[in-house]
PDB file of N, CA and C in Angstrom:
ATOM      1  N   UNK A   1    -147.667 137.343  98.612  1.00  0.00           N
ATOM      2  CA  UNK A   1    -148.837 137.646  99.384  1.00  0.00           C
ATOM      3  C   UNK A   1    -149.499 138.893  98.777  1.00  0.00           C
ATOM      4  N   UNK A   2    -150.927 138.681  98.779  1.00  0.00           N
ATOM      5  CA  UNK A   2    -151.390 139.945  97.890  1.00  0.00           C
ATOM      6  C   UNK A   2    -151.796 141.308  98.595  1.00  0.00           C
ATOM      7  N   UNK A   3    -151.554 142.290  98.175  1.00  0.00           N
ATOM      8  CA  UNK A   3    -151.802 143.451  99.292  1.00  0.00           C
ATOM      9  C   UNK A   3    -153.056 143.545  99.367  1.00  0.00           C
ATOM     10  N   UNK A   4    -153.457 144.157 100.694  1.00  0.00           N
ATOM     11  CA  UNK A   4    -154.721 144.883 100.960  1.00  0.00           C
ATOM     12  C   UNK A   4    -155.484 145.787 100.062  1.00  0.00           C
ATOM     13  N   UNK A   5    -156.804 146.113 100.062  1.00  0.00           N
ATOM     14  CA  UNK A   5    -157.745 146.757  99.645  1.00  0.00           C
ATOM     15  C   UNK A   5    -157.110 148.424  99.776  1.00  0.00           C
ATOM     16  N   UNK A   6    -156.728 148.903 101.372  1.00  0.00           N
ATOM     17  CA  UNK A   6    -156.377 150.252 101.650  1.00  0.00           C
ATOM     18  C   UNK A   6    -154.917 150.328 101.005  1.00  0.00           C
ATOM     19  N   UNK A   7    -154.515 149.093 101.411  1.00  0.00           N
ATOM     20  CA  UNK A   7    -153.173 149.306 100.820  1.00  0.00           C
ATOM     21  C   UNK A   7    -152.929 150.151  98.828  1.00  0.00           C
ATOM     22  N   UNK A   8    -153.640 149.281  98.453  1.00  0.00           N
ATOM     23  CA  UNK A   8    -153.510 149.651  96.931  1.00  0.00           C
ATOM     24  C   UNK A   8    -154.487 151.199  97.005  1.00  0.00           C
ATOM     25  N   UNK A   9    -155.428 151.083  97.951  1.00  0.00           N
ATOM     26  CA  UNK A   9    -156.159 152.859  97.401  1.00  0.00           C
ATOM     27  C   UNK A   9    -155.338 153.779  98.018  1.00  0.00           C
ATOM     28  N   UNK A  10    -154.413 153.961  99.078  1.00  0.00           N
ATOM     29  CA  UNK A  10    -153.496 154.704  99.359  1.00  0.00           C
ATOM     30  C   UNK A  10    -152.059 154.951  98.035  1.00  0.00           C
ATOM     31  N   UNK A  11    -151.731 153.989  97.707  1.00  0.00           N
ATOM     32  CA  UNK A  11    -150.957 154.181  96.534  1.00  0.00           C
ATOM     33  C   UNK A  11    -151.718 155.063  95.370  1.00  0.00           C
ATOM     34  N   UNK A  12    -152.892 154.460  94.982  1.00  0.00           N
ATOM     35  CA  UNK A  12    -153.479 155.513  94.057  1.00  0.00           C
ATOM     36  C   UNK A  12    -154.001 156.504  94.005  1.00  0.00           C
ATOM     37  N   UNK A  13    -153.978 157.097  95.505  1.00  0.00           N
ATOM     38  CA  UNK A  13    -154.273 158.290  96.200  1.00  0.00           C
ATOM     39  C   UNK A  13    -152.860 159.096  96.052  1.00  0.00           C
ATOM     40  N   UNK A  14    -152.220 158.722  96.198  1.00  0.00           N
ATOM     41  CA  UNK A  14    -150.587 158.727  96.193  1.00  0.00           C
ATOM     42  C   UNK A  14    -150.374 159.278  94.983  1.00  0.00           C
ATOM     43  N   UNK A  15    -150.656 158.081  93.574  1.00  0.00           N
ATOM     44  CA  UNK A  15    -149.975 158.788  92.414  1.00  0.00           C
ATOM     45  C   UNK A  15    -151.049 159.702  91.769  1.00  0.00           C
ATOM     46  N   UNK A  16    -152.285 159.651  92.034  1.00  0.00           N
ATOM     47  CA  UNK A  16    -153.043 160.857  91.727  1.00  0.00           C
ATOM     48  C   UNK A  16    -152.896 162.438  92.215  1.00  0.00           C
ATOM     49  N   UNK A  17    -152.410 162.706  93.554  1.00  0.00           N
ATOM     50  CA  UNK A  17    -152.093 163.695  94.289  1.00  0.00           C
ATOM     51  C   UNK A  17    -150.479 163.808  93.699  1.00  0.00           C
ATOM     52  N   UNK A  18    -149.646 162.650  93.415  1.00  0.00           N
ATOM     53  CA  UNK A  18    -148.479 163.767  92.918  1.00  0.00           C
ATOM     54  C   UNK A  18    -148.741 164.071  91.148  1.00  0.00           C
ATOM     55  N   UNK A  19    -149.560 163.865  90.477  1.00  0.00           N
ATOM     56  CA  UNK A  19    -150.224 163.843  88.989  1.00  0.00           C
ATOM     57  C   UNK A  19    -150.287 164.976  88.939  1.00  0.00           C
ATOM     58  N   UNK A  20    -151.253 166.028  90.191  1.00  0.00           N
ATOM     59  CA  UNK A  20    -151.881 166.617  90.240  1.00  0.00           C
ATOM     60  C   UNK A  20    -150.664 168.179  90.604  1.00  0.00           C
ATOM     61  N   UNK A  21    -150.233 167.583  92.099  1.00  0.00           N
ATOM     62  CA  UNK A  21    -149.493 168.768  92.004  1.00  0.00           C
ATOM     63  C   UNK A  21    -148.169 168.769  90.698  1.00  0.00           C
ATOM     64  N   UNK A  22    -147.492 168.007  90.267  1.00  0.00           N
ATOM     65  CA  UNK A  22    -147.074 168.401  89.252  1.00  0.00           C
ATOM     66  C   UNK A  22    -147.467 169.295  88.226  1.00  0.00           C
ATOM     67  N   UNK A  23    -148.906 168.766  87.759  1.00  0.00           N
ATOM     68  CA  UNK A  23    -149.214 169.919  86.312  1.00  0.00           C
ATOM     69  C   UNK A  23    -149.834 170.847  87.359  1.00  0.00           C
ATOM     70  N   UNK A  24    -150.078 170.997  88.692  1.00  0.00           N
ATOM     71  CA  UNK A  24    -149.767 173.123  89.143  1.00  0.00           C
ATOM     72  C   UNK A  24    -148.269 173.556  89.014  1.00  0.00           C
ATOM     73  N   UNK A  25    -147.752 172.525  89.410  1.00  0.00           N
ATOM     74  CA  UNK A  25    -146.563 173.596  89.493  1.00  0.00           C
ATOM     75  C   UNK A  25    -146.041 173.728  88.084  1.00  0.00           C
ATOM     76  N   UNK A  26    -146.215 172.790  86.618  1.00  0.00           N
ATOM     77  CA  UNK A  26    -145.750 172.687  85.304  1.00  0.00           C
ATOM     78  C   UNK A  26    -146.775 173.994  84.694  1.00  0.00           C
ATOM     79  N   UNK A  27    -148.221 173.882  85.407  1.00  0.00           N
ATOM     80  CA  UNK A  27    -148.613 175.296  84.621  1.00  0.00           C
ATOM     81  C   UNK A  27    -148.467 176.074  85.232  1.00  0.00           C
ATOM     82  N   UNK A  28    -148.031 176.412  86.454  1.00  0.00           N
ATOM     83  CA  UNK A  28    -147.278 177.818  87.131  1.00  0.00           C
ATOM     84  C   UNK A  28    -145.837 177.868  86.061  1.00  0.00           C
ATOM     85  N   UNK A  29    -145.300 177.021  86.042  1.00  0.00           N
ATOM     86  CA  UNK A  29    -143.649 177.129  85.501  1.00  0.00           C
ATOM     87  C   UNK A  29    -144.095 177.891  83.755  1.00  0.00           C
ATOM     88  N   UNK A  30    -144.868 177.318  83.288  1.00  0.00           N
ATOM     89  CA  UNK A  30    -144.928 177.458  81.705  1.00  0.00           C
ATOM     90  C   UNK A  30    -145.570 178.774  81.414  1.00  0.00           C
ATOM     91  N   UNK A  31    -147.121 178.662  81.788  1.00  0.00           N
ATOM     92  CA  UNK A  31    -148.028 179.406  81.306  1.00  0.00           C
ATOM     93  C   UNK A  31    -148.345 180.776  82.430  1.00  0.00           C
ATOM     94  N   UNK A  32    -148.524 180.536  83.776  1.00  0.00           N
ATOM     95  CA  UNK A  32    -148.631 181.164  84.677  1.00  0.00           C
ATOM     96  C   UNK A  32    -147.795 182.162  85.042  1.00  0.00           C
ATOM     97  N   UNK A  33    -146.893 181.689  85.312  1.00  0.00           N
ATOM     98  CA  UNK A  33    -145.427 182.944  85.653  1.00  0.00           C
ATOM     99  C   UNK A  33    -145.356 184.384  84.591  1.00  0.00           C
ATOM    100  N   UNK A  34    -145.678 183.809  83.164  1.00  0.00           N
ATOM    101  CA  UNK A  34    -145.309 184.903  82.796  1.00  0.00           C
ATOM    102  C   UNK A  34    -146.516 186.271  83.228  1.00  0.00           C
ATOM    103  N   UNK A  35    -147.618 185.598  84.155  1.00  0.00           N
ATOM    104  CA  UNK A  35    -148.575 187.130  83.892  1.00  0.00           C
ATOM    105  C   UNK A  35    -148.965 187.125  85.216  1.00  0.00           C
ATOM    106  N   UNK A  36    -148.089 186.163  86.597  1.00  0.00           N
ATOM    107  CA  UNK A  36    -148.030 186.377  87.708  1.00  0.00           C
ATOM    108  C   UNK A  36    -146.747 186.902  88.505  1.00  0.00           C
ATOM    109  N   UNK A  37    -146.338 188.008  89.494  1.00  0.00           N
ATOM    110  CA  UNK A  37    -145.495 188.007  90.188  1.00  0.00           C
ATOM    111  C   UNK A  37    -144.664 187.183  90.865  1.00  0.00           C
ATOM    112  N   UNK A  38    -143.146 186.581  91.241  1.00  0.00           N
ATOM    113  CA  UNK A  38    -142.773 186.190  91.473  1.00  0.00           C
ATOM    114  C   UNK A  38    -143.073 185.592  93.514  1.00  0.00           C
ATOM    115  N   UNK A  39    -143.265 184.625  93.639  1.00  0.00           N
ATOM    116  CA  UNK A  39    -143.639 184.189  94.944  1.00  0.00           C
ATOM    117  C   UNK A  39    -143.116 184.373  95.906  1.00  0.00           C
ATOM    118  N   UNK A  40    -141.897 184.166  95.888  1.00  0.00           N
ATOM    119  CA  UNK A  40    -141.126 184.026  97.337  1.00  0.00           C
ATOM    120  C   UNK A  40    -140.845 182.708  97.582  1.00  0.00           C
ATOM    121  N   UNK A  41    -140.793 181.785  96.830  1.00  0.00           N
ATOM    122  CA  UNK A  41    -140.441 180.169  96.817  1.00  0.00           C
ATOM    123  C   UNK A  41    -139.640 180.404  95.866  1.00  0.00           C
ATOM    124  N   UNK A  42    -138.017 179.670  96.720  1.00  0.00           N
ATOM    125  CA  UNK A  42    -137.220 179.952  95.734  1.00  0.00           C
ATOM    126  C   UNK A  42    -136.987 178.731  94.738  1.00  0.00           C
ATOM    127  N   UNK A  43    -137.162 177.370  94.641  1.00  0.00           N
ATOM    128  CA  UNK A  43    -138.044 176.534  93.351  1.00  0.00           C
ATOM    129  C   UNK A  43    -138.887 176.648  92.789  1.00  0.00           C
ATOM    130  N   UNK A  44    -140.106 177.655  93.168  1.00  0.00           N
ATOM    131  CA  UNK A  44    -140.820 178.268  91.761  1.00  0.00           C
ATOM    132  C   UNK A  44    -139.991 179.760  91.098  1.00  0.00           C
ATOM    133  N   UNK A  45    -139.982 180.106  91.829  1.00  0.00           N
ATOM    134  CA  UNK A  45    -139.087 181.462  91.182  1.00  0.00           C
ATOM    135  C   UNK A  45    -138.001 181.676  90.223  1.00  0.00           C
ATOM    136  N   UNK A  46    -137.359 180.296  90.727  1.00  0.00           N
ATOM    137  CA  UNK A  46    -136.005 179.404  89.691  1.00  0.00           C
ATOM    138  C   UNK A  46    -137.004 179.108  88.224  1.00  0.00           C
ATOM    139  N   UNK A  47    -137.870 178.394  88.535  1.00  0.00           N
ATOM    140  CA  UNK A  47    -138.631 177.955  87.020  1.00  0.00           C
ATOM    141  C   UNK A  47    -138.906 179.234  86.322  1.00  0.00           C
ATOM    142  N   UNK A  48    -140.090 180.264  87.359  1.00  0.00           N
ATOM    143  CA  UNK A  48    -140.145 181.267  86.809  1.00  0.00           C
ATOM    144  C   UNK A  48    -139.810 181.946  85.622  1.00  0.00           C
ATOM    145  N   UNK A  49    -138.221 182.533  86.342  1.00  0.00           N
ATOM    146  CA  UNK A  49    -136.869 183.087  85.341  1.00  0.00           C
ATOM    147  C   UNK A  49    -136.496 182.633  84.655  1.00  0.00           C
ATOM    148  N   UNK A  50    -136.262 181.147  84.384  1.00  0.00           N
ATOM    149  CA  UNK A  50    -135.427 180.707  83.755  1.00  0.00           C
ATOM    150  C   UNK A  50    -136.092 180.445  82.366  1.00  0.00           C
ATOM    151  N   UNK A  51    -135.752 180.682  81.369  1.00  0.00           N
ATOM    152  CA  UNK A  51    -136.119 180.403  80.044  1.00  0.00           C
ATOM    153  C   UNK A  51    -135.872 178.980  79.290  1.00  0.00           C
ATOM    154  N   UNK A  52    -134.892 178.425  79.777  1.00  0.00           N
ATOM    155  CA  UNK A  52    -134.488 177.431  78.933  1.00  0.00           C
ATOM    156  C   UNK A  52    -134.626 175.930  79.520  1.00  0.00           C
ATOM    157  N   UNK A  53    -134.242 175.916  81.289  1.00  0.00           N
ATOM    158  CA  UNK A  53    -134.132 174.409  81.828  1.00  0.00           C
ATOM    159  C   UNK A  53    -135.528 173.869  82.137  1.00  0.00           C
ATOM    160  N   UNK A  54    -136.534 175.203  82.304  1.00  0.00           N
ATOM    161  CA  UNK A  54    -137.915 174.880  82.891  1.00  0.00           C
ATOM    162  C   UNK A  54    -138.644 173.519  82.182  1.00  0.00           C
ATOM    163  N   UNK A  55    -138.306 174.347  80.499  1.00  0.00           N
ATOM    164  CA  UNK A  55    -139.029 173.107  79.660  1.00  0.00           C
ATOM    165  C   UNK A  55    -138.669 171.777  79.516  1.00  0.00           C
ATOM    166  N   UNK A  56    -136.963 171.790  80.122  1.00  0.00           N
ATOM    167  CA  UNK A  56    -136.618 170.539  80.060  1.00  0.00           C
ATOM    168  C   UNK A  56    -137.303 169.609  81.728  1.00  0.00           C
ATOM    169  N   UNK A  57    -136.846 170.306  82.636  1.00  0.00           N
ATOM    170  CA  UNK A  57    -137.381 169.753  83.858  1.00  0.00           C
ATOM    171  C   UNK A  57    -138.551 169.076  83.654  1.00  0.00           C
ATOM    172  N   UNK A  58    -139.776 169.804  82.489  1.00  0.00           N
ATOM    173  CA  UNK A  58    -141.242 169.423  82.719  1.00  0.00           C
ATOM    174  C   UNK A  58    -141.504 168.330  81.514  1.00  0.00           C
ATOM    175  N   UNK A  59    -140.440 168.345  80.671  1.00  0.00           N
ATOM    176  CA  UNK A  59    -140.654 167.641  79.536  1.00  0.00           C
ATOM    177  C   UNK A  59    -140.018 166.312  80.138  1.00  0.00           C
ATOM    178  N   UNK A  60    -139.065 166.049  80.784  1.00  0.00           N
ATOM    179  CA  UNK A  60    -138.279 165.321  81.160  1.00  0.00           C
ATOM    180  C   UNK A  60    -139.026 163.836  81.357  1.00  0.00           C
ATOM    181  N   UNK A  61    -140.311 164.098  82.497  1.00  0.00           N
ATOM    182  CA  UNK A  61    -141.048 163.009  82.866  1.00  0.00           C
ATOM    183  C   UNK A  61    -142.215 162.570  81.867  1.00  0.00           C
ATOM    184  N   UNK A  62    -142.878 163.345  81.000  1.00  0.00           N
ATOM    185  CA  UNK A  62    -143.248 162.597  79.965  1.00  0.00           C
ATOM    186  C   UNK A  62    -142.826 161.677  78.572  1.00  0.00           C
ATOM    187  N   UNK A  63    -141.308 162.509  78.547  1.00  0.00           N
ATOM    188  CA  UNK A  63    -140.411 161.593  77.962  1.00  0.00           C
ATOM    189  C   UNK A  63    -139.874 160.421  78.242  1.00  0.00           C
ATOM    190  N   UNK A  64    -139.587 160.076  79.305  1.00  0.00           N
ATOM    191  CA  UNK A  64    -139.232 159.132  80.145  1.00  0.00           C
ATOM    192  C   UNK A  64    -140.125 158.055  80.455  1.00  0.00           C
ATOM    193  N   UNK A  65    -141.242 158.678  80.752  1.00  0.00           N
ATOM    194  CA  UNK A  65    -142.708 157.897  80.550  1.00  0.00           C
ATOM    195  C   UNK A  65    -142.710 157.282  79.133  1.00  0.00           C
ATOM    196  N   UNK A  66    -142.670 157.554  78.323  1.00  0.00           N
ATOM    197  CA  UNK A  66    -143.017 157.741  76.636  1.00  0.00           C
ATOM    198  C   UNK A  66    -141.789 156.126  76.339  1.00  0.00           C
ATOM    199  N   UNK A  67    -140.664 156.445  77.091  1.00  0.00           N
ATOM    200  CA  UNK A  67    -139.215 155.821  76.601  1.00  0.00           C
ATOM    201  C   UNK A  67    -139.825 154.119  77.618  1.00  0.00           C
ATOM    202  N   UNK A  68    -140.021 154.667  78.507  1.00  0.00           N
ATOM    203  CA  UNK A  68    -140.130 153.147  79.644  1.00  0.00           C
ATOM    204  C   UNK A  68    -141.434 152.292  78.575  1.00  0.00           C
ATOM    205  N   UNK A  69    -142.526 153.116  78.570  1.00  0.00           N
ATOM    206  CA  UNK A  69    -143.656 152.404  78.183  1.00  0.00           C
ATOM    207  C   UNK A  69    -143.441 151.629  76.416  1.00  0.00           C
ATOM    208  N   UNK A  70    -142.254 152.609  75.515  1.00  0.00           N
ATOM    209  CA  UNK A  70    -141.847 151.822  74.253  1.00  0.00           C
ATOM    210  C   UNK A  70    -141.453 150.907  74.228  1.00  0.00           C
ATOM    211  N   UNK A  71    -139.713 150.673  75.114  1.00  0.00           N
ATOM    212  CA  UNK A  71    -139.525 150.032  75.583  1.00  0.00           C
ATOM    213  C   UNK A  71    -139.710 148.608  76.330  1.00  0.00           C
ATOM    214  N   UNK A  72    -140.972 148.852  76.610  1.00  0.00           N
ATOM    215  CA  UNK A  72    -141.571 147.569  77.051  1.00  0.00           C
ATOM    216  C   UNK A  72    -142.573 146.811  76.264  1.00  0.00           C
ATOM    217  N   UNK A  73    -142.900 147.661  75.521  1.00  0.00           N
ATOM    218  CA  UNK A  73    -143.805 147.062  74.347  1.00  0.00           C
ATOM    219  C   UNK A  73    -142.525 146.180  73.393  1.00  0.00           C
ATOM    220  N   UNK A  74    -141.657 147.151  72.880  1.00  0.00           N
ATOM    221  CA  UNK A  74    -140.934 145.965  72.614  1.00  0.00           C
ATOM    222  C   UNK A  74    -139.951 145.264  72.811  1.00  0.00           C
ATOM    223  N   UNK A  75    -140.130 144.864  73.975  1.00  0.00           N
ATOM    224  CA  UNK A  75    -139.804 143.876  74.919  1.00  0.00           C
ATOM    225  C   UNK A  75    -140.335 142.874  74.792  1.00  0.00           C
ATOM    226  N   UNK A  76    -142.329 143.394  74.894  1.00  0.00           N
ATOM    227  CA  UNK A  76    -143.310 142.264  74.455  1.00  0.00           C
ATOM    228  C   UNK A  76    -143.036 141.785  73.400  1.00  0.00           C
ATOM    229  N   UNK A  77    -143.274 142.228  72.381  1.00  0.00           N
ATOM    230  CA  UNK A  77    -142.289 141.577  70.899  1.00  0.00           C
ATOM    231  C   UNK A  77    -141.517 140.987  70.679  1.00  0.00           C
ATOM    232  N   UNK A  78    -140.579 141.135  71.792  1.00  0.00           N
ATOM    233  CA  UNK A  78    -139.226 140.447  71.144  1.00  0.00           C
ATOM    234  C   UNK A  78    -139.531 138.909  71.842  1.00  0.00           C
ATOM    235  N   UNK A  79    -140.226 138.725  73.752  1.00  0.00           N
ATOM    236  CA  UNK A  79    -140.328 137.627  73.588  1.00  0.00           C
ATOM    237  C   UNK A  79    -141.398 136.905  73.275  1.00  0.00           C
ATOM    238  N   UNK A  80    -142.563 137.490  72.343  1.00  0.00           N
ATOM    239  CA  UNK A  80    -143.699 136.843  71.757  1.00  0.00           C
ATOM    240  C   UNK A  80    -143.493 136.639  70.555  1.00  0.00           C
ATOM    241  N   UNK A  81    -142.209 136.899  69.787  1.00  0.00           N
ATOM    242  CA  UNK A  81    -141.741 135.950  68.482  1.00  0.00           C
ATOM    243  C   UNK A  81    -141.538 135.596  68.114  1.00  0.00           C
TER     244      UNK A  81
END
């Protein structure tokens, strides 16, 4: 059965709003922190300080993205040959 009209613009309301707060909080974690004071949120404050896991946390989901979407390409390949 095919979904609704609201149905599908709520989903893409959905993955646009978490798109969004991600790269604030990835350019608070990266670029921001170093020339802002520490907040008082203790999951930004963790990114903050930390030198080494931040980049992995933020790199994590474009890699993963990068791996699913190869992955499926050749997938396409393998059964279109």
């Amino acid at each position: 059965m095919p979904r609704s009209a609201p149905s599908r613009l709520n989903t893409g309301c959905l993955i646009i709003s978490s798109s969004i707060l991600f790269f604030v909080i990835a350019s608070y974690a990266v670029l921001f922190s170093a020339f802002l004071p520490l907040t008082g949120i203790p999951g930004l404050d963790w990114l903050a300080e930390d030198t080494h896991y931040k980049y992995f946390a933020l790199l994590l989901i474009p890699t993963t993205s990068y791996f699913v979407i190869a992955n499926w390409v050749g997938w396409q390949y393998y059964r279109n040959s």
